[in-house]
Protein backbone atom coordinates (compact mmCIF):
# COMPACT_ATOMS: atom_id res chain seq x y z
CA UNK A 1 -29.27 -0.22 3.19
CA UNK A 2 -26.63 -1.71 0.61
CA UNK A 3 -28.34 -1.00 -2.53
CA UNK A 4 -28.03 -4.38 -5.02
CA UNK A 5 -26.29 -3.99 -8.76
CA UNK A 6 -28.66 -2.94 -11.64
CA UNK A 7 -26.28 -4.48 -14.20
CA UNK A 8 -23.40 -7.37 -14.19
CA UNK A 9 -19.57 -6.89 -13.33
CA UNK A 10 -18.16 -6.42 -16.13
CA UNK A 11 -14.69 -4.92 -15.34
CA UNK A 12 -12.33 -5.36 -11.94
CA UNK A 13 -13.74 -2.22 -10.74
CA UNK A 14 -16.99 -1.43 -8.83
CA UNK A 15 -17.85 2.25 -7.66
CA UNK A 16 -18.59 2.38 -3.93
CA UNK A 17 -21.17 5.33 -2.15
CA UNK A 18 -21.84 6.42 0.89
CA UNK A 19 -17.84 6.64 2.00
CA UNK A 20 -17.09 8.35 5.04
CA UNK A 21 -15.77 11.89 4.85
CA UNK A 22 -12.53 10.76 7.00
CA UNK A 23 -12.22 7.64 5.10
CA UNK A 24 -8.54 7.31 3.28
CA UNK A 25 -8.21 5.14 0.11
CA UNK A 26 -5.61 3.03 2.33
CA UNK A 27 -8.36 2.16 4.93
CA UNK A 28 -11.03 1.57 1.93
CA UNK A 29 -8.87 -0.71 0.13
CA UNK A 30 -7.77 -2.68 3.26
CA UNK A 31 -11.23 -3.28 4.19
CA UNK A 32 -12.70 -4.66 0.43
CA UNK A 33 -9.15 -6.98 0.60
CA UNK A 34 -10.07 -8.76 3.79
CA UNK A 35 -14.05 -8.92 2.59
CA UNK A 36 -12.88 -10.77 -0.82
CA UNK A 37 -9.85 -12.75 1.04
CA UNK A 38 -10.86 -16.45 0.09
CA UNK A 39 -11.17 -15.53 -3.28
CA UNK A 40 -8.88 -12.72 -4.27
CA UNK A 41 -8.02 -8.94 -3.45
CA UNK A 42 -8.22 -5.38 -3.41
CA UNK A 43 -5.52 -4.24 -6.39
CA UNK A 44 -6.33 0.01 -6.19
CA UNK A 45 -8.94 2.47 -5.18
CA UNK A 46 -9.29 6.33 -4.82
CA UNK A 47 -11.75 8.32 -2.99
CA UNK A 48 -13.02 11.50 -4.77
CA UNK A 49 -12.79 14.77 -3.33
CA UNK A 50 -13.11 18.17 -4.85
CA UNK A 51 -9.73 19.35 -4.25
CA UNK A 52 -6.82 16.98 -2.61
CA UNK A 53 -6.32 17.43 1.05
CA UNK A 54 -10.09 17.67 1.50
CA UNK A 55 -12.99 15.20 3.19
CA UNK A 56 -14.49 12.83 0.94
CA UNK A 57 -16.96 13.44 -1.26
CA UNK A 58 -19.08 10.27 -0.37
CA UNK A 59 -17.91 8.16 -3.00
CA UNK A 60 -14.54 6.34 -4.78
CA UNK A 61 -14.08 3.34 -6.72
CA UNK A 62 -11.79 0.04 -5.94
CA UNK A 63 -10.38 -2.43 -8.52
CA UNK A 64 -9.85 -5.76 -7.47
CA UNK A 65 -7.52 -8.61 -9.05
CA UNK A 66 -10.13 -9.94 -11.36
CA UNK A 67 -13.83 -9.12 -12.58
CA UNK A 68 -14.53 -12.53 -10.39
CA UNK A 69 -13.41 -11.16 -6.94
CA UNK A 70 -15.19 -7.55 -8.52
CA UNK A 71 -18.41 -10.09 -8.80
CA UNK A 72 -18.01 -11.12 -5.18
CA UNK A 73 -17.42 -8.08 -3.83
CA UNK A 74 -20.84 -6.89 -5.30
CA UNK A 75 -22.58 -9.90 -4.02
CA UNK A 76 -21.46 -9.29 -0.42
CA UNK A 77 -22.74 -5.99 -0.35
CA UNK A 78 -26.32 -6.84 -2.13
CA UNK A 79 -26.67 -9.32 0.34
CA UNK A 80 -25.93 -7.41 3.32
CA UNK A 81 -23.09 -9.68 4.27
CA UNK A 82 -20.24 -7.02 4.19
CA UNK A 83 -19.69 -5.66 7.46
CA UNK A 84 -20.19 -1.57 7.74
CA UNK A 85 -17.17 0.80 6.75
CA UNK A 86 -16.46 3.12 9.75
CA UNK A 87 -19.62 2.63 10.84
CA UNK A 88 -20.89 3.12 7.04
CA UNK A 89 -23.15 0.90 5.00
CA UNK A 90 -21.42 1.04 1.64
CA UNK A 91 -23.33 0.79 -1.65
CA UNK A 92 -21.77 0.00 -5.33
CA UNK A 93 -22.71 0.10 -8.54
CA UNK A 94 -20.86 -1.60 -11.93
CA UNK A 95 -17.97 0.88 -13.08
CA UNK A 96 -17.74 1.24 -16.58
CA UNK A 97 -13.64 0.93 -17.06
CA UNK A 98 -10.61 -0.17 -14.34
CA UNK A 99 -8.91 2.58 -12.30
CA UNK A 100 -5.15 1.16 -13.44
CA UNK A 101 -5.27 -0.83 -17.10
CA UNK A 102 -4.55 -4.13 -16.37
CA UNK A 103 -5.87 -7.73 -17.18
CA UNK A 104 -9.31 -8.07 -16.31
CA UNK A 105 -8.70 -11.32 -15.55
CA UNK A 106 -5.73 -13.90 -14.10
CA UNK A 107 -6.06 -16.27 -17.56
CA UNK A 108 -4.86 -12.91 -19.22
CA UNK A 109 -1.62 -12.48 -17.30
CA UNK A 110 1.78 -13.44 -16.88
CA UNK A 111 4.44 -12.68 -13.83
CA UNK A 112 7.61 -13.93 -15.67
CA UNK A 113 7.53 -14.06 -18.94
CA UNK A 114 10.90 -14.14 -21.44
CA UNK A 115 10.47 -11.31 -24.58
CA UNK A 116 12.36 -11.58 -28.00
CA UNK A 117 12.49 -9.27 -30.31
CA UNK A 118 13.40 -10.32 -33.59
CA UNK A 119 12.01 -11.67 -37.39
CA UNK A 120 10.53 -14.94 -38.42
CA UNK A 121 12.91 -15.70 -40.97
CA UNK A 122 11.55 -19.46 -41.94
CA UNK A 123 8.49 -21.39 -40.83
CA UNK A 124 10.14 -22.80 -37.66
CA UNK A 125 13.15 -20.66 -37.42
CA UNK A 126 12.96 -17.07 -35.17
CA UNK A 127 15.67 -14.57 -35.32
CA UNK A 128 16.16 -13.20 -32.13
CA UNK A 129 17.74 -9.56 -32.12
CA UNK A 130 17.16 -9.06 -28.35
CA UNK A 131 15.67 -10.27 -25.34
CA UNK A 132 14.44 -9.60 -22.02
CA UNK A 133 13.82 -12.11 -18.84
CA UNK A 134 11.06 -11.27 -15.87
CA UNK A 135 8.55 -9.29 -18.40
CA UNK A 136 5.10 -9.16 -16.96
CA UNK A 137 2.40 -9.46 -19.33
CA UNK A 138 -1.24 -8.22 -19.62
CA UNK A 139 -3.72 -8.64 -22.17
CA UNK A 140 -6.56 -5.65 -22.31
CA UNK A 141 -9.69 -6.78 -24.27
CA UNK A 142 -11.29 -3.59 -23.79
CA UNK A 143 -8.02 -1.28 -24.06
CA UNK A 144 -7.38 -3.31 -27.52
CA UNK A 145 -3.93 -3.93 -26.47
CA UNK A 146 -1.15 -5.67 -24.42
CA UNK A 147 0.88 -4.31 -22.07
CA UNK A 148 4.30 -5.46 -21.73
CA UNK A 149 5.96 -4.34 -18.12
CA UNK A 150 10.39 -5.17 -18.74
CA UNK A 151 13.48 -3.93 -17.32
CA UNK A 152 16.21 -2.49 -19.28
CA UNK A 153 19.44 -0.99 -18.07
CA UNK A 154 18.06 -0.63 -14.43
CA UNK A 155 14.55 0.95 -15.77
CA UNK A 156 11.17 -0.13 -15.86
CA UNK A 157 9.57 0.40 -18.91
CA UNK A 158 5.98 -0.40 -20.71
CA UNK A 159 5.75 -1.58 -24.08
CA UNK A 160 1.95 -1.56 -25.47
CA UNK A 161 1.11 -3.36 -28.57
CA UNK A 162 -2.24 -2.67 -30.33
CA UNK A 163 -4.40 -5.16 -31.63
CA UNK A 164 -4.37 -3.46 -34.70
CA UNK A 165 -0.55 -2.84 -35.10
CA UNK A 166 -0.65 -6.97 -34.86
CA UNK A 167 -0.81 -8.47 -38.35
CA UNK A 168 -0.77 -12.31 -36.97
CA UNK A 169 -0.80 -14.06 -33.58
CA UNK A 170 -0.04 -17.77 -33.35
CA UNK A 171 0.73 -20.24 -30.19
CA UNK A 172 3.70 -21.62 -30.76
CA UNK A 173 6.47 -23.08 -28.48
CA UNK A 174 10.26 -22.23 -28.43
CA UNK A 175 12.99 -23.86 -26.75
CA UNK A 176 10.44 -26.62 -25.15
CA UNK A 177 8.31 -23.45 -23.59
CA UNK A 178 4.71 -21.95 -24.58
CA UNK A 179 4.64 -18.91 -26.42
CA UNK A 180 2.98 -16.60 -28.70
CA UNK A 181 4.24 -15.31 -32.21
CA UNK A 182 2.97 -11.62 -32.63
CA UNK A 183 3.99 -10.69 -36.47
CA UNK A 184 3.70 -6.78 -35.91
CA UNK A 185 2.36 -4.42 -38.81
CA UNK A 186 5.56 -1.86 -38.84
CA UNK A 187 6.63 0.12 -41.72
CA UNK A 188 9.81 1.04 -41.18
CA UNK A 189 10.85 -1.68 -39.42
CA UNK A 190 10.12 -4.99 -39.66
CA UNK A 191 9.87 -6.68 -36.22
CA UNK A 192 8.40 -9.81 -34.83
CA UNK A 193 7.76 -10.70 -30.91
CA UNK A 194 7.78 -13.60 -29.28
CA UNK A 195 6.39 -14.08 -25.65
CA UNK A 196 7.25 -17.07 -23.88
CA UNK A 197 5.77 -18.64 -20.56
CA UNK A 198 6.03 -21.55 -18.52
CA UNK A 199 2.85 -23.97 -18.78
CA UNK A 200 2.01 -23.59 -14.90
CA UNK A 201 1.10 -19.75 -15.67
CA UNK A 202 -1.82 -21.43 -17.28
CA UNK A 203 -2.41 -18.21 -19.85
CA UNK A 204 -5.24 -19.19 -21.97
CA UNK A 205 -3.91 -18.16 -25.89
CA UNK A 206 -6.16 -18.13 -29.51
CA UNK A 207 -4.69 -18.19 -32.83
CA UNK A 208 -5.76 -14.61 -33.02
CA UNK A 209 -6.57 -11.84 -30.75
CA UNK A 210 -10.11 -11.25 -32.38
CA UNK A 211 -6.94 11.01 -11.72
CA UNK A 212 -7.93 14.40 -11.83
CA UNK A 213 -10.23 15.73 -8.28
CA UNK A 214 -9.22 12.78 -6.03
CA UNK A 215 -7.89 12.68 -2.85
CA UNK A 216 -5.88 9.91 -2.06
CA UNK A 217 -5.23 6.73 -4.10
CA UNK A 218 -3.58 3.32 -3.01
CA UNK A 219 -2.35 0.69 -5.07
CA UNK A 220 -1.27 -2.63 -3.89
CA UNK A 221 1.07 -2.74 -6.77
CA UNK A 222 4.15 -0.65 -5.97
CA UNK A 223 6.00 -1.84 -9.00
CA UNK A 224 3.50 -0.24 -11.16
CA UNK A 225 5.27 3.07 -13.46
């Protein structure tokens, strides 16, 4: 039988047992996305085995788009509602971090978001010394940081920031747009960022932000670097 979750969801990720030994991560993750469908899907998973090339070793994890569709994943299996897995009943348990750091939730994100790069140099004035357009954005509670995904002279590139390496964080708006002020904590240089999104990304903002032995993986995300 499915056996039920001893603790809450706490990240995108749940563990999953009792896996097939033919079973590819491809085939796992396409069968979690059309369980969760109506209300999200499958981002990545991996199946362990003990060297790559080889059978399963009965379990694997998969990381969905947010800890809710994670939730409802969990619930369909403790329920018995999902359907078997190559003739498998799968189990799952809570996983205690994400397979791929990314938002745990979609409040946390942002597809297309504009970067400056430059210093505060008055109380409403912002001196940009560079800028970048299509940035995707996501904010890590439990990494402690955000991850900034931009393009620059044909490269992809990830810039993380550190809650601590952030002295100040304010909403703010610039050029009629919502944004966030990030007033970094550099020595050498002094540098301020400025994140800007559209109000339909609906990115909830504060004042202040208080694969080694596996045998296949599969990410829905082929942008990813």
């Amino acid at each position: 039988m499915a056996t039920a979750l001893s603790a809450p969801v706490s990240t995108a990720t749940v563990r999953v047992f009792n896996i097939p030994p033919s079973a590819v991560a491809k085939e796992l993750l396409a069968f979690f996305n059309s369980a969760v469908v109506a209300a999200g899907e499958a981002y990545a998973c991996e199946i362990a085995a003990a060297r790559r090339g080889w059978l399963s070793r009965g379990n694997g994890s998969v990381q969905f788009d947010s800890t809710a569709t994670a939730t409802l994943a969990a619930e369909l299996v403790s329920s018995g509602r999902l359907p078997r897995f190559l003739g498998s009943l799968l189990s799952v348990s809570p996983a205690p971090s994400d397979l791929l750091p990314r938002a745990p939730d979609l409040s946390l994100r942002v597809a297309d978001a504009r970067l400056l790069v430059g210093n505060r140099v008055a109380e409403r004035e912002f001196e940009a010394a560079d800028s970048w357009d299509s940035v995707r954005v996501e904010v890590i509670p439990g990494k402690r940081r955000i991850d900034l995904y931009l393009n620059h002279d044909s490269k992809m590139y990830k810039l993380e920031v550190f809650f601590e390496d952030i002295r100040n964080c304010y909403q703010c708006s610039f050029d009629g747009a919502g944004a966030i002020l990030l007033q970094m904590r550099i020595v050498k240089v002094k540098c301020d960022l400025i994140v800007l999104f559209e109000e339909k990304d609906g990115v909830q903002t504060n004042s202040r932000f208080d694969m080694h032995g596996v045998r296949k993986g599969w990410c829905a995300d082929k942008q990813l670097v």
